[in-house]
N, C-alpha and C. Protein backbone atom coordinates (compact mmCIF):
# COMPACT_ATOMS: atom_id res chain seq x y z
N UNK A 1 89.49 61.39 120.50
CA UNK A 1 90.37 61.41 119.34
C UNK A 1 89.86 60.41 118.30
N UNK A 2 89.59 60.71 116.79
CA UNK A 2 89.37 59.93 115.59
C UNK A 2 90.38 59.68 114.98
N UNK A 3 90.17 58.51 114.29
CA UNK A 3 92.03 58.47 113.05
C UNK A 3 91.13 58.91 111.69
N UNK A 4 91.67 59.41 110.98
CA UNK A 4 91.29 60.10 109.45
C UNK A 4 90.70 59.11 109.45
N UNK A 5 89.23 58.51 109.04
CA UNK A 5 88.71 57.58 108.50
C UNK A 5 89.00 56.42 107.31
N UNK A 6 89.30 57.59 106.12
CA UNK A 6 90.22 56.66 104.94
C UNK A 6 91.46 56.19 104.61
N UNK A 7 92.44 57.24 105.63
CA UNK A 7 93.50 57.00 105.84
C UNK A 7 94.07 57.84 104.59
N UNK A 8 95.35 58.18 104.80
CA UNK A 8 96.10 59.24 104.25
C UNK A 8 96.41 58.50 102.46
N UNK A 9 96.88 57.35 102.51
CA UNK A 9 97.28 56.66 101.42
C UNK A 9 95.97 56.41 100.43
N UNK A 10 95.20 56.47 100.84
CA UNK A 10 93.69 57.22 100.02
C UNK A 10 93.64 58.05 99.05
N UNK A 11 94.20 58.99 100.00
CA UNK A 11 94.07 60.31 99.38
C UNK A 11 94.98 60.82 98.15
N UNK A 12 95.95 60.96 98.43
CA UNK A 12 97.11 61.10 97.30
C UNK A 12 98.44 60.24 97.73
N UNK A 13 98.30 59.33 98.30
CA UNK A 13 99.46 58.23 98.48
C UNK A 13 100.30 57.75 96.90
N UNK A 14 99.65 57.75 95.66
CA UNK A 14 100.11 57.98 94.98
C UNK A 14 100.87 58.82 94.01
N UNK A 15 100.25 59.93 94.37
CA UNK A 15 101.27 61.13 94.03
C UNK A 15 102.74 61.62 94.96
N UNK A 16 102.50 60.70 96.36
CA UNK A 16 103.36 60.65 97.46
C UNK A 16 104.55 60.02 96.61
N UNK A 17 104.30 58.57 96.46
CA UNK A 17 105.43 57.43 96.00
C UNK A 17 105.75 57.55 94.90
N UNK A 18 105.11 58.97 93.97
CA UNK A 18 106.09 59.18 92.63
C UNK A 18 106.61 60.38 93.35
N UNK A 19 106.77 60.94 93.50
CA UNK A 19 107.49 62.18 94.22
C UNK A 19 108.79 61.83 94.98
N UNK A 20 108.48 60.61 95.77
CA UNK A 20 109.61 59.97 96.88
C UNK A 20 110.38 59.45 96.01
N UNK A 21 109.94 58.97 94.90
CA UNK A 21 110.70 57.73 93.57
C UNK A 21 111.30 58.59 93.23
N UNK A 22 110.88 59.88 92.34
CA UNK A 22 111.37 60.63 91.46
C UNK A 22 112.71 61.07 92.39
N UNK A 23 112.15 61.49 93.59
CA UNK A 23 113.82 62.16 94.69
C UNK A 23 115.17 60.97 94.32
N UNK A 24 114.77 59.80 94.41
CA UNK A 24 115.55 58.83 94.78
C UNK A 24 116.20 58.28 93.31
N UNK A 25 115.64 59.08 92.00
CA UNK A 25 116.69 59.29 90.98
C UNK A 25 117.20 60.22 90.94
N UNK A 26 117.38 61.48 91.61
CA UNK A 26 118.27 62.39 91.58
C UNK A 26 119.72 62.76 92.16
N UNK A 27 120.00 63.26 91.87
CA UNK A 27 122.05 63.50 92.36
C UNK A 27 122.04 63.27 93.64
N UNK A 28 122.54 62.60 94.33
CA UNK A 28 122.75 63.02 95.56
C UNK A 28 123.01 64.44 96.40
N UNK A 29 123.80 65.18 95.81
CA UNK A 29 124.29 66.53 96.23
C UNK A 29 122.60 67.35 96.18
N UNK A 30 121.66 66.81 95.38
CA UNK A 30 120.53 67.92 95.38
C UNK A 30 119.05 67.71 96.64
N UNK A 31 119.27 65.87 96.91
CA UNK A 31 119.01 65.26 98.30
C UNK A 31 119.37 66.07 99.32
N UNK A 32 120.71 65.72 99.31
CA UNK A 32 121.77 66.36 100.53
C UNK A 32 120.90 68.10 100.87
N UNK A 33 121.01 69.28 99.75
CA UNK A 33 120.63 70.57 99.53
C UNK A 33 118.83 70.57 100.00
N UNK A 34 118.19 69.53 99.37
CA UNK A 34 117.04 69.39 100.41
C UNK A 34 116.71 68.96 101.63
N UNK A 35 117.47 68.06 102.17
CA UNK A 35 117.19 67.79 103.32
C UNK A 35 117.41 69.24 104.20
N UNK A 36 119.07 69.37 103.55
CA UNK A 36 119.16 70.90 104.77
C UNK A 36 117.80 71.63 104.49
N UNK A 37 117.66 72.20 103.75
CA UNK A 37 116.36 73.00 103.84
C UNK A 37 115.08 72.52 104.83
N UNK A 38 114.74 71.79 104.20
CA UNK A 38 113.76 70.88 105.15
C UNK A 38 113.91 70.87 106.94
N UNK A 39 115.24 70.75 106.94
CA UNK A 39 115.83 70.69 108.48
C UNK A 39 115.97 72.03 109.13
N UNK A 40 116.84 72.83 108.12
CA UNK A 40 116.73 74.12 108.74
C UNK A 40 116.75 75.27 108.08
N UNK A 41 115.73 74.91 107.14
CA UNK A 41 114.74 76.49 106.68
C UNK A 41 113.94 77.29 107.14
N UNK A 42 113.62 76.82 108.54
CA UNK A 42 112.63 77.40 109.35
C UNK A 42 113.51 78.36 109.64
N UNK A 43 114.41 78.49 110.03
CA UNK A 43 115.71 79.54 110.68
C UNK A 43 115.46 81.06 109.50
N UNK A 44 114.98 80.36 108.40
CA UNK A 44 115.31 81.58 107.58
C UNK A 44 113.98 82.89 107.92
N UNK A 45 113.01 81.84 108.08
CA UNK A 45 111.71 82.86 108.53
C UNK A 45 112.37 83.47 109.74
N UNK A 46 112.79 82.90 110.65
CA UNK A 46 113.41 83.69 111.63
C UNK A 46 113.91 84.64 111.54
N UNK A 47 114.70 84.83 110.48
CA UNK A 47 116.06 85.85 110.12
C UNK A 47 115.12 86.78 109.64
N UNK A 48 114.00 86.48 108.37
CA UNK A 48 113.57 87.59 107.93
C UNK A 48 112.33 88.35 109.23
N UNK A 49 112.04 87.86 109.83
CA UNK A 49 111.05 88.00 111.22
C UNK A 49 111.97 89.40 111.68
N UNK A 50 113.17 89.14 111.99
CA UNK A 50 114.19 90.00 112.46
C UNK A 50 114.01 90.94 111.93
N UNK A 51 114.54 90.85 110.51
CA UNK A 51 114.46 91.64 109.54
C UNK A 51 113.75 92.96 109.41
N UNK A 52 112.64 92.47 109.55
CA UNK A 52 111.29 92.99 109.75
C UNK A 52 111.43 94.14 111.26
N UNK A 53 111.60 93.25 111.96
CA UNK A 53 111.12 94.54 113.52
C UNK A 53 112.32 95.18 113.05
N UNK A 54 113.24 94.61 112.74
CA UNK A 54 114.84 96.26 112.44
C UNK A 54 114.26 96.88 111.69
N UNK A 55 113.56 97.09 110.48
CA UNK A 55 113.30 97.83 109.81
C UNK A 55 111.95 99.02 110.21
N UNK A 56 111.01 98.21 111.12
CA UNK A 56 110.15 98.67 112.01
C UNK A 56 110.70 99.74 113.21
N UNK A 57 111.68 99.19 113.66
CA UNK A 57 112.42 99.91 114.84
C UNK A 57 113.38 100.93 114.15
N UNK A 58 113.50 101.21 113.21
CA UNK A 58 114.15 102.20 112.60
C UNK A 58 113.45 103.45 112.25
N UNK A 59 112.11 103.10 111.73
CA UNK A 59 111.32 103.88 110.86
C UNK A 59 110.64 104.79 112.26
N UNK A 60 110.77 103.93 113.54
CA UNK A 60 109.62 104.74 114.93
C UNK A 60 110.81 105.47 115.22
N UNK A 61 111.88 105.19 115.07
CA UNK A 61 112.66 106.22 115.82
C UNK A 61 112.75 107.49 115.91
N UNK A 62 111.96 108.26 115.36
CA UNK A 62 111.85 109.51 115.39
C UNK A 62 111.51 110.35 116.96
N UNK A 63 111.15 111.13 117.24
CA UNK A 63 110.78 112.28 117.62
C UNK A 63 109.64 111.45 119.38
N UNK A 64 110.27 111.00 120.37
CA UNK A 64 109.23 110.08 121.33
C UNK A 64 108.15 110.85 121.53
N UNK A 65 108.21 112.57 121.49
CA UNK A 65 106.90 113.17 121.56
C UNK A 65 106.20 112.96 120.59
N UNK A 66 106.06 112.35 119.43
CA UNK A 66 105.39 112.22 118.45
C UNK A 66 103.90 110.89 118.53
N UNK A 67 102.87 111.42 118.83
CA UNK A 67 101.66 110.56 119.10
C UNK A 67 101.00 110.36 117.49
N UNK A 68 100.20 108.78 117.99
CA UNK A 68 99.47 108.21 117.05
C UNK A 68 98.52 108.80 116.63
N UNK A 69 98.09 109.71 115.27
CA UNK A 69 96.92 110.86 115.06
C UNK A 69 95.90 109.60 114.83
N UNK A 70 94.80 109.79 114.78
CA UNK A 70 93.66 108.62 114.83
C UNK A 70 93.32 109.09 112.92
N UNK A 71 93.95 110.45 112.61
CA UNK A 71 93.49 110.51 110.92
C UNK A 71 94.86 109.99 110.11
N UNK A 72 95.68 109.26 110.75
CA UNK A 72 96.78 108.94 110.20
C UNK A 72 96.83 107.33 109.47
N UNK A 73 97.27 106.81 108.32
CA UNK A 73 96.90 105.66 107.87
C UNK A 73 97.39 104.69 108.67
N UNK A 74 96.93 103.39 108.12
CA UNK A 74 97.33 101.83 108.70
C UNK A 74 98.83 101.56 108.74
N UNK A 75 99.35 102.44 108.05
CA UNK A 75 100.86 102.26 107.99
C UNK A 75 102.27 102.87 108.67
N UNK A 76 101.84 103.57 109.31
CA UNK A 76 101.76 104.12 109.95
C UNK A 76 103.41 103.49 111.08
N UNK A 77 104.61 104.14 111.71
CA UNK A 77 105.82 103.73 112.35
C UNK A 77 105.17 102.91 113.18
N UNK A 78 104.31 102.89 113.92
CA UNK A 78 103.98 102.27 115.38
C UNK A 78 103.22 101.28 114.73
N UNK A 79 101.97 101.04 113.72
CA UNK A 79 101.74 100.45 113.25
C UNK A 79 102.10 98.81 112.72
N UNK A 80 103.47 99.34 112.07
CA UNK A 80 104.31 98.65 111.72
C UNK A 80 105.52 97.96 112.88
N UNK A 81 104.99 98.56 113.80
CA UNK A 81 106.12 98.02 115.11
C UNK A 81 105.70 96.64 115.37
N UNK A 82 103.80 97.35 115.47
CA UNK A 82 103.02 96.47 116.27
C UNK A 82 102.89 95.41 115.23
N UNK A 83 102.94 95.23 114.09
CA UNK A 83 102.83 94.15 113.68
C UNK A 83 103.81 93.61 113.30
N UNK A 84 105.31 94.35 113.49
CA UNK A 84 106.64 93.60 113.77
C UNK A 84 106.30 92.51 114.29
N UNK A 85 106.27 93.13 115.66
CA UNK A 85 106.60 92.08 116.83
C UNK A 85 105.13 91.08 117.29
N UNK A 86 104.30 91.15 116.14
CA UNK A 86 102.96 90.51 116.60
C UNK A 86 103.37 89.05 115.55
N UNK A 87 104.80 89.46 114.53
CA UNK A 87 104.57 88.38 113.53
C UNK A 87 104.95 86.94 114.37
N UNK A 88 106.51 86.79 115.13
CA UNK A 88 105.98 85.69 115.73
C UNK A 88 104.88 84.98 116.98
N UNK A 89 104.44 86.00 117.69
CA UNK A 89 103.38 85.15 118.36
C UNK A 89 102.18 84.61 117.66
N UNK A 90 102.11 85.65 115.96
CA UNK A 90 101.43 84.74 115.27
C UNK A 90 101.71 83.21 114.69
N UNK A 91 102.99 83.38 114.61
CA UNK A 91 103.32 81.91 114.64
C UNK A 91 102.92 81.04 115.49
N UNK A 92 103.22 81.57 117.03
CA UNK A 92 103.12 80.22 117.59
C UNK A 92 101.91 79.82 117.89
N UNK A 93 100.98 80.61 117.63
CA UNK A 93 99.47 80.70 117.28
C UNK A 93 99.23 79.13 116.77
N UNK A 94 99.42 79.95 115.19
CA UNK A 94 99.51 78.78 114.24
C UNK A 94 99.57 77.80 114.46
N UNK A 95 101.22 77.26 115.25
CA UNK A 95 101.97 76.32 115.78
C UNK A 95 100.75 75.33 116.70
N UNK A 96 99.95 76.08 117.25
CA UNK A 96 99.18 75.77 118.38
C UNK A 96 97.86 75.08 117.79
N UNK A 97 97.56 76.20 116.94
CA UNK A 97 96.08 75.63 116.29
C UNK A 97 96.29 74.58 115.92
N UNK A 98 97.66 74.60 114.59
CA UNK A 98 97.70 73.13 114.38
C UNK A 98 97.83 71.94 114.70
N UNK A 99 98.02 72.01 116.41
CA UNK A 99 98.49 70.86 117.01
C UNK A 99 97.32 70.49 117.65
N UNK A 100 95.88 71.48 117.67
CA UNK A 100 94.64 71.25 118.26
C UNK A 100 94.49 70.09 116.91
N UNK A 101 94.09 71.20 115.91
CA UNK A 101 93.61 70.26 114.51
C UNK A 101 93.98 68.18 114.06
N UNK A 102 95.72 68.70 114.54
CA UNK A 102 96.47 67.33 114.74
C UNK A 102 96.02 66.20 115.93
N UNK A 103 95.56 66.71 116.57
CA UNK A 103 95.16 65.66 118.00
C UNK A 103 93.82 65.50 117.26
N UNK A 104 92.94 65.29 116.73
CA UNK A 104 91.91 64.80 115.98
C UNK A 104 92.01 63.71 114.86
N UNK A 105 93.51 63.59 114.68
CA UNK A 105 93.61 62.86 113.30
C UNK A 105 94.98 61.98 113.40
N UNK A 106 94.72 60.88 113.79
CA UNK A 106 96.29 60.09 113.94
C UNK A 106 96.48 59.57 112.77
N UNK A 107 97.25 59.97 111.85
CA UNK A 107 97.47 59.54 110.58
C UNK A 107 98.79 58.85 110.27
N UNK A 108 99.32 58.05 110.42
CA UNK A 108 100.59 57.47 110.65
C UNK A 108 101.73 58.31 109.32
N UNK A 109 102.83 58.45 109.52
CA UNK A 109 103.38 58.97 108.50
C UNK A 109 103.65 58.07 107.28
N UNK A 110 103.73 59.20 105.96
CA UNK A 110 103.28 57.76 104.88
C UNK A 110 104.62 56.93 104.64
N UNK A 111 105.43 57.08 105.15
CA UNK A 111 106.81 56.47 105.04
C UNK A 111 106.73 55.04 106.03
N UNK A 112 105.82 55.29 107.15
CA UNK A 112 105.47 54.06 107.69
C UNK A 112 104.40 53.30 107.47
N UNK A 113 103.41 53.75 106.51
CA UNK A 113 102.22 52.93 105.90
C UNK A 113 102.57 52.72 104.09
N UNK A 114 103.55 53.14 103.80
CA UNK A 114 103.63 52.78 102.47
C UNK A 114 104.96 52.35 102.14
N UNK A 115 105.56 52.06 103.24
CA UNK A 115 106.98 51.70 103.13
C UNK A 115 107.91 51.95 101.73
N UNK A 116 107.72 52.84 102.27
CA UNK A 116 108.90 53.36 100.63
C UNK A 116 109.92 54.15 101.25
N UNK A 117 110.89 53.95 100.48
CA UNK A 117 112.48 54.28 100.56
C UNK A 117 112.42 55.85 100.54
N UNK A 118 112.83 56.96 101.40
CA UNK A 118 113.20 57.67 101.60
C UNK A 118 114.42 58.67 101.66
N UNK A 119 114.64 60.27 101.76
CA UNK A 119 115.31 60.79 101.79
C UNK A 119 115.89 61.26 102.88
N UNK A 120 114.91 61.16 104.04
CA UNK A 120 115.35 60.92 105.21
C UNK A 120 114.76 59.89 105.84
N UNK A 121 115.70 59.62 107.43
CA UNK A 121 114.84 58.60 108.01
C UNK A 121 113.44 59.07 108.15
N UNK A 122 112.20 57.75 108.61
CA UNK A 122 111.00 57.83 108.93
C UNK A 122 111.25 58.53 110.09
N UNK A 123 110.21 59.12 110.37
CA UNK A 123 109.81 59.37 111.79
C UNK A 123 109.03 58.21 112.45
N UNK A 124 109.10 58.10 113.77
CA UNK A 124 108.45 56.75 114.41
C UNK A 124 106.88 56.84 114.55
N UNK A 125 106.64 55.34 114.52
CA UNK A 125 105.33 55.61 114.74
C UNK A 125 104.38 56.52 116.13
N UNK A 126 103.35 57.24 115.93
CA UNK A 126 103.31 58.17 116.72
C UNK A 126 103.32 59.36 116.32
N UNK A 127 104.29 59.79 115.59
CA UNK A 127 104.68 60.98 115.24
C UNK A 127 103.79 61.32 114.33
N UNK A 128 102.62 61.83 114.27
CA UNK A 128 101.39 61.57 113.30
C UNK A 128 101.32 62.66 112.51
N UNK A 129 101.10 62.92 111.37
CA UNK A 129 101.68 63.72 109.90
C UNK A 129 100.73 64.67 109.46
N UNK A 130 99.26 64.50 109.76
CA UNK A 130 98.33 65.47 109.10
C UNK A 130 97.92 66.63 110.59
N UNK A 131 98.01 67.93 110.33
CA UNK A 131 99.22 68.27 108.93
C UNK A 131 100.36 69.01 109.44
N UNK A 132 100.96 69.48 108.44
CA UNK A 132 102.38 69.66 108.38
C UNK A 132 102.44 70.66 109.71
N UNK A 133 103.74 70.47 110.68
CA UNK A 133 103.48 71.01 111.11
C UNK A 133 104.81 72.18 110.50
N UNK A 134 105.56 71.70 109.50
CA UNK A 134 106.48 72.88 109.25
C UNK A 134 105.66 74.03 108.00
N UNK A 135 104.65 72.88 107.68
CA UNK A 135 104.16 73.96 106.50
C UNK A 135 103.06 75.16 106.89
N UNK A 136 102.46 74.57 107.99
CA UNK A 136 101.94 75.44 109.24
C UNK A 136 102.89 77.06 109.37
N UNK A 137 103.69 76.39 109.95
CA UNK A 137 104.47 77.34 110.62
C UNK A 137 105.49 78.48 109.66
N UNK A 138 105.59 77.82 108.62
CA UNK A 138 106.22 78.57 107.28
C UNK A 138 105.14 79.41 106.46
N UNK A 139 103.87 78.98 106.32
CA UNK A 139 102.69 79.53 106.27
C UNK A 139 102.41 80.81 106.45
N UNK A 140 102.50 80.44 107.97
CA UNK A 140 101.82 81.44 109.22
C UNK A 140 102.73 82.67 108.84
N UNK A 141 104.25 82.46 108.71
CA UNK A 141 105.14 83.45 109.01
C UNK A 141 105.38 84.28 107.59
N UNK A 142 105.24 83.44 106.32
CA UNK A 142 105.55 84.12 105.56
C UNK A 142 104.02 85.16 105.52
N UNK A 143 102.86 84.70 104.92
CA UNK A 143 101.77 85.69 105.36
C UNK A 143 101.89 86.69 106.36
N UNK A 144 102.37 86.44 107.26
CA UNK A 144 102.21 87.65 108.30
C UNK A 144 103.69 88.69 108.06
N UNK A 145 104.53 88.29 107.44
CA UNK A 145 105.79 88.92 106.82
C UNK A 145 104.92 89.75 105.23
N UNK A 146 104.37 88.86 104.73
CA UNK A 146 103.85 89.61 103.44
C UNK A 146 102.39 90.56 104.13
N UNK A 147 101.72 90.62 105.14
CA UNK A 147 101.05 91.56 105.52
C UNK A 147 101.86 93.41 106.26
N UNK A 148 103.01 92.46 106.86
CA UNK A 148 103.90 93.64 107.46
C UNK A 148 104.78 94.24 106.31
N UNK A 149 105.27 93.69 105.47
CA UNK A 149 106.40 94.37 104.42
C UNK A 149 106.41 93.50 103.08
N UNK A 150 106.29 94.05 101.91
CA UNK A 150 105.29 93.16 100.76
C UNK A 150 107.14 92.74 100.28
N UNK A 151 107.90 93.43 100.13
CA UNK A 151 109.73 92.76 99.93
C UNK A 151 110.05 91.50 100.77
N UNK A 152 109.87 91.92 102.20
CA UNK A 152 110.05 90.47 102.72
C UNK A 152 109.16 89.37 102.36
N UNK A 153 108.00 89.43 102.30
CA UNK A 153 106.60 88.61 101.90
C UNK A 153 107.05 88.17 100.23
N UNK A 154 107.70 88.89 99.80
CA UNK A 154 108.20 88.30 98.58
C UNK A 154 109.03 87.33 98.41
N UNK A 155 109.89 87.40 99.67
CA UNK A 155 111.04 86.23 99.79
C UNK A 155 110.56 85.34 100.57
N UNK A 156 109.54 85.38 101.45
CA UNK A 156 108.62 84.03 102.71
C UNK A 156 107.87 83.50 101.52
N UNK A 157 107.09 84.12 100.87
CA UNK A 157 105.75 83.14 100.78
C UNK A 157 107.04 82.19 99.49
N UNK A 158 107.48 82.18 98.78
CA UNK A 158 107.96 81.51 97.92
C UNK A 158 109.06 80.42 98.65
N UNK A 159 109.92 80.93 99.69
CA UNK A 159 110.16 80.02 100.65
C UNK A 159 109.58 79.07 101.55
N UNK A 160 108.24 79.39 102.13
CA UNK A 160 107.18 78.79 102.28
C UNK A 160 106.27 77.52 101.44
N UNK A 161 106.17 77.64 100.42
CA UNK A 161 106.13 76.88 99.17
C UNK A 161 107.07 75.59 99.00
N UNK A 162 108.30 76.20 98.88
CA UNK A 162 109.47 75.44 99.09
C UNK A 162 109.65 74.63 100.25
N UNK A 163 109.42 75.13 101.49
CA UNK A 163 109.42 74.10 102.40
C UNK A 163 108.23 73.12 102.16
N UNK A 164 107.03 73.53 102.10
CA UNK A 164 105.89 72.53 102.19
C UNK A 164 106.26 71.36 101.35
N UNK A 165 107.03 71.73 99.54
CA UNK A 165 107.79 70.82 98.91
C UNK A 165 108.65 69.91 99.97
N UNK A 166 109.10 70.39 100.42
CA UNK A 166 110.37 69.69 100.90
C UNK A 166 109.98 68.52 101.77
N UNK A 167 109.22 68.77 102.32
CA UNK A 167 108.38 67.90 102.94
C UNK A 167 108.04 66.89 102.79
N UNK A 168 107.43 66.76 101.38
CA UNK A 168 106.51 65.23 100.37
C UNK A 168 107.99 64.97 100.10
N UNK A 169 109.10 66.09 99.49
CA UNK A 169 110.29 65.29 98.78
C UNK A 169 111.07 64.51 99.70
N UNK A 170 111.22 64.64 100.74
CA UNK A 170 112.06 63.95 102.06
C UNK A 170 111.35 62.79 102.08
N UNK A 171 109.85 62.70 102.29
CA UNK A 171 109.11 61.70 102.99
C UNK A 171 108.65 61.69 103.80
N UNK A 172 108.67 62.86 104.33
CA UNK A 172 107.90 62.86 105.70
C UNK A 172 106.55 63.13 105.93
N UNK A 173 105.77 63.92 104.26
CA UNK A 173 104.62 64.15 104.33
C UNK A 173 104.03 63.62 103.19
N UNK A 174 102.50 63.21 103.10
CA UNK A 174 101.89 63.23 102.34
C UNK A 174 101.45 64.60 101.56
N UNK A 175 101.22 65.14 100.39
CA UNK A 175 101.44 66.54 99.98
C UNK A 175 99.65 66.95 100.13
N UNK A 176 98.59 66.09 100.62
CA UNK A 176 97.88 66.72 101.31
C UNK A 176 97.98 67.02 103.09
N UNK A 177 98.96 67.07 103.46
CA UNK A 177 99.49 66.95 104.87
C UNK A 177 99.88 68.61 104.75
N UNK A 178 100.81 68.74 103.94
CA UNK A 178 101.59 69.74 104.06
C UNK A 178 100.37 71.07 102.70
N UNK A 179 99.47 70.59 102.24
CA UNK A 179 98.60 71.51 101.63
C UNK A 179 97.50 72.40 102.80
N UNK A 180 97.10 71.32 103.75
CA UNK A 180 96.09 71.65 104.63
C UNK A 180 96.94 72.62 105.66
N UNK A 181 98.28 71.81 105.75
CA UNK A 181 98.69 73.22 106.79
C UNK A 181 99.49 74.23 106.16
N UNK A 182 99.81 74.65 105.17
CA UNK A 182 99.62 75.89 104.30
C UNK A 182 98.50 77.02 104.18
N UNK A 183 97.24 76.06 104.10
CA UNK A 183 95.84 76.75 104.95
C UNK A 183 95.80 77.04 105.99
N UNK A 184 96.29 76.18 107.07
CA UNK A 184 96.03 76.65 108.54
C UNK A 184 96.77 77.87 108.77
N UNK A 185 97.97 77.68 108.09
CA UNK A 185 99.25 78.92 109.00
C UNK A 185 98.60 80.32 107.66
N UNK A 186 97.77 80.08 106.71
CA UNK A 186 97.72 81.28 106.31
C UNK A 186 96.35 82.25 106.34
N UNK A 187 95.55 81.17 107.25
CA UNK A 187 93.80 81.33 107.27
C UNK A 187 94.44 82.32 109.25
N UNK A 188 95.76 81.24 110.01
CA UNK A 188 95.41 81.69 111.62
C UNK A 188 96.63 83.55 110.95
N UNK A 189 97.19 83.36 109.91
CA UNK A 189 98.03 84.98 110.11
C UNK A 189 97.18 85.92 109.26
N UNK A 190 96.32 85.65 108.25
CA UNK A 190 95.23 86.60 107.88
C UNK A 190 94.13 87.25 108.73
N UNK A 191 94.02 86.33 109.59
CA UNK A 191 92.56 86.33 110.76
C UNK A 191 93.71 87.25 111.75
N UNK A 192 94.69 86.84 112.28
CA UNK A 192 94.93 87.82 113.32
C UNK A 192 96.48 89.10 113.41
N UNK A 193 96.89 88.76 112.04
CA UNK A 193 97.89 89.87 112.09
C UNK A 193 97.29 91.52 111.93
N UNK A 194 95.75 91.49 111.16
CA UNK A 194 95.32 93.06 111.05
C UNK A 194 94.75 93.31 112.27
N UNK A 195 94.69 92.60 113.20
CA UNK A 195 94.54 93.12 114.64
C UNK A 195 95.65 93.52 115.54
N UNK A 196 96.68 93.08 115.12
CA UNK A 196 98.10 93.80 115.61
C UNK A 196 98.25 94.90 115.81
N UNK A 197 97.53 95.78 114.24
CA UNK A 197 97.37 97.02 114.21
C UNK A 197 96.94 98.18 115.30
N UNK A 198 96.07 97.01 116.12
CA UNK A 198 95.14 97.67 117.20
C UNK A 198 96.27 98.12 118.18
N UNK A 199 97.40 97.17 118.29
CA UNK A 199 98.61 97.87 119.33
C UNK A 199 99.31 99.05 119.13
N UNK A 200 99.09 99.49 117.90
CA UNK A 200 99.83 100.54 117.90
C UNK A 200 99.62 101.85 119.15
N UNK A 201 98.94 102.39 119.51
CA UNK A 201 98.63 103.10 121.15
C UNK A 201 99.68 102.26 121.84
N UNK A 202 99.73 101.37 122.25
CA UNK A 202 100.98 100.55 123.33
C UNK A 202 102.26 100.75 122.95
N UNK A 203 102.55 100.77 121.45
CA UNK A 203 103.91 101.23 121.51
C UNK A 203 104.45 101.90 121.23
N UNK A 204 103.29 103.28 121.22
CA UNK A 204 103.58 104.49 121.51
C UNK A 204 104.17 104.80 122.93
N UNK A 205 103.46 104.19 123.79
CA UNK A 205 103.39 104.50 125.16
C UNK A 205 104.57 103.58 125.69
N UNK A 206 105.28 102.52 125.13
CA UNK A 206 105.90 101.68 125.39
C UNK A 206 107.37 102.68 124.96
N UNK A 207 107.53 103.46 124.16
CA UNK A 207 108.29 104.19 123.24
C UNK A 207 108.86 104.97 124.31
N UNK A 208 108.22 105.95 125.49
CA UNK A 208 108.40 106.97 126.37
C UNK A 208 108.68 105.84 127.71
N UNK A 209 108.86 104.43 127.27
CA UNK A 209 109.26 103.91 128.52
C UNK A 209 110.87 103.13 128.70
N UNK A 210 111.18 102.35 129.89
CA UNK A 210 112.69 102.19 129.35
C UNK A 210 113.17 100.70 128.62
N UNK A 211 111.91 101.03 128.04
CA UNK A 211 111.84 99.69 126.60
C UNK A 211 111.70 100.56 125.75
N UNK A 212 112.16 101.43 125.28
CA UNK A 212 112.20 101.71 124.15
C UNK A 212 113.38 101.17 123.06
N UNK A 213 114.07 100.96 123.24
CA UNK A 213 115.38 100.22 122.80
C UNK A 213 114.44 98.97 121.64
N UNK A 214 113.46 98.72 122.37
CA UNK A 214 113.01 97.25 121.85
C UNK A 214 111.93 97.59 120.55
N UNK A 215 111.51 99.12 120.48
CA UNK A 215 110.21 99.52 119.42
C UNK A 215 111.32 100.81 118.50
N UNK A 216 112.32 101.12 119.10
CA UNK A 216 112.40 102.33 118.30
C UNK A 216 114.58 102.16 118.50
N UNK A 217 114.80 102.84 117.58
CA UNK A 217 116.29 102.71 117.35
C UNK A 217 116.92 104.30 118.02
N UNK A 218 115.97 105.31 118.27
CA UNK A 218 116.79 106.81 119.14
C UNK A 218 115.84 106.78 119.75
């Protein structure tokens, strides 16, 4: 294991402590409205994740004798199943890579190397910041939501954005923390959500079994 060599406050530590400043003249009530987000906006990728396989599991429900033609496009009911239900294990993908990437780089969080007043508490030392692991994971999901259905992908990736904000605005990240894992979660759901596609054969065959309940709605 290496620590970042220059250390995080190097890098944009100053664009950190006007960002944290700027929070700490604003209303309270708009603090309060970010933190929730920050805390539990991840829930929302969840919801639209859902979203997604219902709308997937609706569209297969047709006809169980109905097979995958090999001259039929990428878009195809089963298609779209398979990359329903491929969107969160691409997450935890993500989730994973980034925690390889993170064990390489002990970067203390900048709330504990630059001691500045915050919107939430610090996290303790230990808890090491590069990179994000929510912007990772908000990343990962909105991309792989905007590869499966471009409406939902309309409402992730801009929520996605928003969280990575939320992040530098709380204090918990340096905004190259939460930039690099915006890359990670959208480099690991580009690289492996168009291989999802490849499942479609499985849940065809998964369709005529007594899981079907779980790919198709009749």
């Amino acid at each position: 294991m290496t620590d970042l060599a220059f250390g995080g406050a190097s890098i944009d530590g100053g664009l950190y402590t006007s960002v944290t400043g700027f929070a700490q003249q604003m209303p309270h009530f708009l603090n309060v409205l970010v933190s929730y987000w920050t805390d539990l906006g991840l829930s929302v990728f969840a919801l639209l994740m859902l979203v997604g396989w219902w709308r997937a599991r609706a569209r297969l429900g047709g006809s169980s004798r109905r097979r995958l033609a090999r001259s039929e496009g990428r878009h195809t009911p089963a298609v779209q199943m398979a990359m329903a239900l491929a969107v969160p294990v691409i997450v935890v993908l993500a989730y994973v890579a980034n925690d390889v990437v993170k064990s390489f780089f002990h970067e203390q969080r900048p709330c504990q190397t630059l001691h500045v007043v915050t919107v939430e508490p610090c996290p303790g030392l230990g808890d090491w910041s590069f990179p994000s692991n929510h912007s990772v994971i908000a990343a990962s999901a909105a991309i792989a939501l905007l590869l499966l259905d471009r409406r939902l992908g309309a409402l992730a990736v801009p929520a996605a954005l928003l969280m990575g904000a939320s992040r530098v605005w709380v204090g918990a990240h340096y905004p190259h923390d939460v930039l690099v894992g915006l890359i990670v979660g959208t480099l690991v759901a580009a690289l492996l959500m168009p291989l999802a596609r490849r499942a479609a054969p499985l849940v065809e065959r998964v369709r005529e079994t007594p899981l079907r309940p779980l790919v198709a709605a009749r």
